[in-house]
N, C-alpha and C. Protein backbone atom coordinates (compact mmCIF):
# COMPACT_ATOMS: atom_id res chain seq x y z
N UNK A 1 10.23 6.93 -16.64
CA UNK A 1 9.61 5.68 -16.26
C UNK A 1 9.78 5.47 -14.76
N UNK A 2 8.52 5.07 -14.33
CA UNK A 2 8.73 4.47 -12.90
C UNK A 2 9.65 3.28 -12.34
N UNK A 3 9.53 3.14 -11.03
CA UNK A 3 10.08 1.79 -10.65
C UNK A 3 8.75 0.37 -10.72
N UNK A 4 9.25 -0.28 -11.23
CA UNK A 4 7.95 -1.90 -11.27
C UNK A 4 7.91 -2.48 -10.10
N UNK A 5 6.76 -2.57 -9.34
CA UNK A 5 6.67 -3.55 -8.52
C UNK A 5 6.68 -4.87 -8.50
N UNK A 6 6.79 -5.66 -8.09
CA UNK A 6 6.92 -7.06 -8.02
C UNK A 6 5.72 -7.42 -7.54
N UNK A 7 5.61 -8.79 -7.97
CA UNK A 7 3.98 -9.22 -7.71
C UNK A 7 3.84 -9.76 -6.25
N UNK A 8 4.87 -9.80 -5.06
CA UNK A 8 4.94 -9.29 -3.73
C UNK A 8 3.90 -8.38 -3.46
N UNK A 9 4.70 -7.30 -3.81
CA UNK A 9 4.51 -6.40 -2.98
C UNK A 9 3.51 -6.43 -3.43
N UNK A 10 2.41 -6.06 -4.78
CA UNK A 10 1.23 -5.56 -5.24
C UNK A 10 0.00 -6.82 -4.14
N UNK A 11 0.58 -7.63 -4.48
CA UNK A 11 -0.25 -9.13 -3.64
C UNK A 11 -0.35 -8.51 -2.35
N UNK A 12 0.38 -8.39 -0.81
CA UNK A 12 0.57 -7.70 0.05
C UNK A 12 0.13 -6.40 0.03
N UNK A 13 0.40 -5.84 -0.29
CA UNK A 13 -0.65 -4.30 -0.17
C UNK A 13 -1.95 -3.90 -0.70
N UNK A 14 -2.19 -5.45 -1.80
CA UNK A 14 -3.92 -5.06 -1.72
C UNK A 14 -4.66 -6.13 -0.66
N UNK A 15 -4.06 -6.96 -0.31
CA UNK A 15 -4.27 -8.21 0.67
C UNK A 15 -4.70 -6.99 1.59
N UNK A 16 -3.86 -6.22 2.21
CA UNK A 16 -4.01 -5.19 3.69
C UNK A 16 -5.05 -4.37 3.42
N UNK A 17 -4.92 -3.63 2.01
CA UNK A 17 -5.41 -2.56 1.53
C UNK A 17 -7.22 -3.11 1.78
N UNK A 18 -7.56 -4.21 1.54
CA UNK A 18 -8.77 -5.11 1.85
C UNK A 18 -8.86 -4.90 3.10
N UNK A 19 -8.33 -5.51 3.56
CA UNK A 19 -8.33 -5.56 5.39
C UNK A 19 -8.39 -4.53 5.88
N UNK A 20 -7.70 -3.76 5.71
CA UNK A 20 -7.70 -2.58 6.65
C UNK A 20 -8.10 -1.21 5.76
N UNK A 21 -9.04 -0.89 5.00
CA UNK A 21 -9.55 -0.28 3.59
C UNK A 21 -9.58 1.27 4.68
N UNK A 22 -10.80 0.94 5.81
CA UNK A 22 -10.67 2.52 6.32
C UNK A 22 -9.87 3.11 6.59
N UNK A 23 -8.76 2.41 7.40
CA UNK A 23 -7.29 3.00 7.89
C UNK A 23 -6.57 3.51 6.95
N UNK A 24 -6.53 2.92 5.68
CA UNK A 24 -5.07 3.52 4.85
C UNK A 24 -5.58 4.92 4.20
N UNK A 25 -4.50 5.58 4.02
CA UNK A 25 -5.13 6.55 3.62
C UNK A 25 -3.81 7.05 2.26
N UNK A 26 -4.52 8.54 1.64
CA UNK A 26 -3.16 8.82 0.66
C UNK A 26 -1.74 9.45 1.05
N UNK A 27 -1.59 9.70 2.30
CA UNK A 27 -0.36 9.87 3.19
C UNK A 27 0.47 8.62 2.85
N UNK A 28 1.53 8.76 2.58
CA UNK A 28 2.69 7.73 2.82
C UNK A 28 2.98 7.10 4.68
N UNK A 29 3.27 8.38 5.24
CA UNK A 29 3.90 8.29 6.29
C UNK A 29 2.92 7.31 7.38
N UNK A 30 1.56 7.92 7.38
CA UNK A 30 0.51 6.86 7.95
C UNK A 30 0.41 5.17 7.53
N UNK A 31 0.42 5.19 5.81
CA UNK A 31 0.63 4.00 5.98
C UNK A 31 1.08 3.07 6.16
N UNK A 32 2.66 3.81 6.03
CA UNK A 32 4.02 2.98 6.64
C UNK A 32 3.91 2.43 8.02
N UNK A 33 2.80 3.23 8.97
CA UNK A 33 3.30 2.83 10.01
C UNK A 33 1.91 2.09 10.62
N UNK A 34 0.80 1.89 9.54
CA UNK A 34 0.05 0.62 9.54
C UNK A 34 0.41 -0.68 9.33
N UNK A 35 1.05 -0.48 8.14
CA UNK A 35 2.13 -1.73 7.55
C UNK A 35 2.86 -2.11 8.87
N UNK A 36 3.88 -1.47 9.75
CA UNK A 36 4.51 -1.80 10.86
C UNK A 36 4.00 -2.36 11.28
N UNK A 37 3.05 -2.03 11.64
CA UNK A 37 2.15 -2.43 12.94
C UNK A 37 1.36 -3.90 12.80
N UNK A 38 0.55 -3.98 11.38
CA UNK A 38 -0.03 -5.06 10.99
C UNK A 38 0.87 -6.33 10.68
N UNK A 39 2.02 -6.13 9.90
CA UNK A 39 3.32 -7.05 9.38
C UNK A 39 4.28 -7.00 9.78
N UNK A 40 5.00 -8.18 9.65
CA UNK A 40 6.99 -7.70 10.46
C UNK A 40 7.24 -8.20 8.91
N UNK A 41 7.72 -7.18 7.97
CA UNK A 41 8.95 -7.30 7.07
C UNK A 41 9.90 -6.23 7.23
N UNK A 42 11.12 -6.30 6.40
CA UNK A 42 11.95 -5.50 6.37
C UNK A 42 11.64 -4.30 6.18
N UNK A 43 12.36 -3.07 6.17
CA UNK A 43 12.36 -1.61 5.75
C UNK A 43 12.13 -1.53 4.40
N UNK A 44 12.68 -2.09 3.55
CA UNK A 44 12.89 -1.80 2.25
C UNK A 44 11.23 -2.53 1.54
N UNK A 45 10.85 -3.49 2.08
CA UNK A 45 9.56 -4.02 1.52
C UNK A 45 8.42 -3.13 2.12
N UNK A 46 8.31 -2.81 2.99
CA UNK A 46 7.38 -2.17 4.38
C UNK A 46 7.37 -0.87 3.19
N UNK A 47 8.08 -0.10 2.98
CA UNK A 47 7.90 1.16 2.21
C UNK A 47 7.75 0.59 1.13
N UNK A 48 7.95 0.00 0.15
CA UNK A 48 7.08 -0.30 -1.01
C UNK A 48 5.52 -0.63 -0.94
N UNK A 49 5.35 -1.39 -0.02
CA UNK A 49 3.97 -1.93 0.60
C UNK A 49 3.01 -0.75 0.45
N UNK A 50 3.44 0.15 1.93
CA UNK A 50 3.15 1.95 2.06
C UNK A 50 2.81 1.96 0.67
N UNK A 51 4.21 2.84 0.00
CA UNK A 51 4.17 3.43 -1.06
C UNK A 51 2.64 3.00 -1.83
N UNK A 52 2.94 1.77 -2.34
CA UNK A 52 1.83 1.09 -2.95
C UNK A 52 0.43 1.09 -2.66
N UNK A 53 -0.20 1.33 -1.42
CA UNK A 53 -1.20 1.27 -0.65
C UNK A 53 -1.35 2.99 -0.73
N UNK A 54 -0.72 3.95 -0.65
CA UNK A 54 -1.11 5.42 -0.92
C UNK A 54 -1.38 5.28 -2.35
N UNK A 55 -1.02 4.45 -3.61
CA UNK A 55 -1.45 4.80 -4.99
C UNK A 55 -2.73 4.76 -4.93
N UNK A 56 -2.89 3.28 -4.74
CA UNK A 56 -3.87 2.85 -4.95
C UNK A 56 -5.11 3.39 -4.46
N UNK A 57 -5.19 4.09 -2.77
CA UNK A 57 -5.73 4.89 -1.91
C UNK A 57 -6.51 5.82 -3.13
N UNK A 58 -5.44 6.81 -3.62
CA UNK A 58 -5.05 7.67 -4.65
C UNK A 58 -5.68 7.64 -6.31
N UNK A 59 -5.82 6.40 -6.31
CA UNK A 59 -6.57 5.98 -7.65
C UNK A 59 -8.07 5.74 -7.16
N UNK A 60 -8.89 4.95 -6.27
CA UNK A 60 -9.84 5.49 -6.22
C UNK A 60 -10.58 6.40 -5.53
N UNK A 61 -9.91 7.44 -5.55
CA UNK A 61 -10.44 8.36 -5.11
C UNK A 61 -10.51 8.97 -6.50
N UNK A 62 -9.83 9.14 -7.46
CA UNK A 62 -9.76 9.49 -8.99
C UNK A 62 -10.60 8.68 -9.33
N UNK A 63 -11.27 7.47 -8.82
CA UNK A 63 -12.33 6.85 -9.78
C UNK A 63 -12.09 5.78 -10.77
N UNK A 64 -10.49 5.53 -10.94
CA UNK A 64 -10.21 4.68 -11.24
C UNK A 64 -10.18 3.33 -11.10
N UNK A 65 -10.86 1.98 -11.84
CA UNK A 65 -10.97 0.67 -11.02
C UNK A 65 -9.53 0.12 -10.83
N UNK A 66 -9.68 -0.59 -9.63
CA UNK A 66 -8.84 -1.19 -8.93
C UNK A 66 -9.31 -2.83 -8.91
N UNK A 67 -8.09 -4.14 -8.81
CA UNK A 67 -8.63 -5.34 -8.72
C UNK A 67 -9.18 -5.50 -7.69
C-alpha cells in the first residue's frame, strides 16, 4: 500500500497543476523546483506537492481522467 495524501496537498498540486499545466512535467526533480519557485512551503509539503503533480502528469498521459 501506498502513502495517502491529504486533501492539502491533492488541493495544491492540482490548483498549480492548472496553472502551470505546460511546465510540469513527469520528472520529479523539475517539478520540485517549480513548486519552489511558484510557493514558499516547507520541504516536506513542497515534495509531496512535486511528487503529486508528476502522478498526475503521469496519469494523463495514460489517458486516465483526472478532476
Amino acid at each position: 500500500m501506498g502513502r495517502i495524501k491529504t486533501q492539502f496537498i491533492k488541493r495544491s498540486a492540482m490548483k498549480l497543476y492548472k496553472m502551470y499545466k505546460p511546465e510540469c512535467t513527469q520528472e520529479f526533480d523539475k517539478n520540485k523546483v517549480l513548486v519552489n519557485v511558484k510557493v514558499t512551503i516547507n520541504k516536506k509539503t513542497r515534495n509531496a506537492v512535486a511528487g503529486y503533480i508528476s502522478r498526475v502528469t503521469k496519469m494523463e498521459a495514460q489517458g486516465k481522467i483526472i478532476r
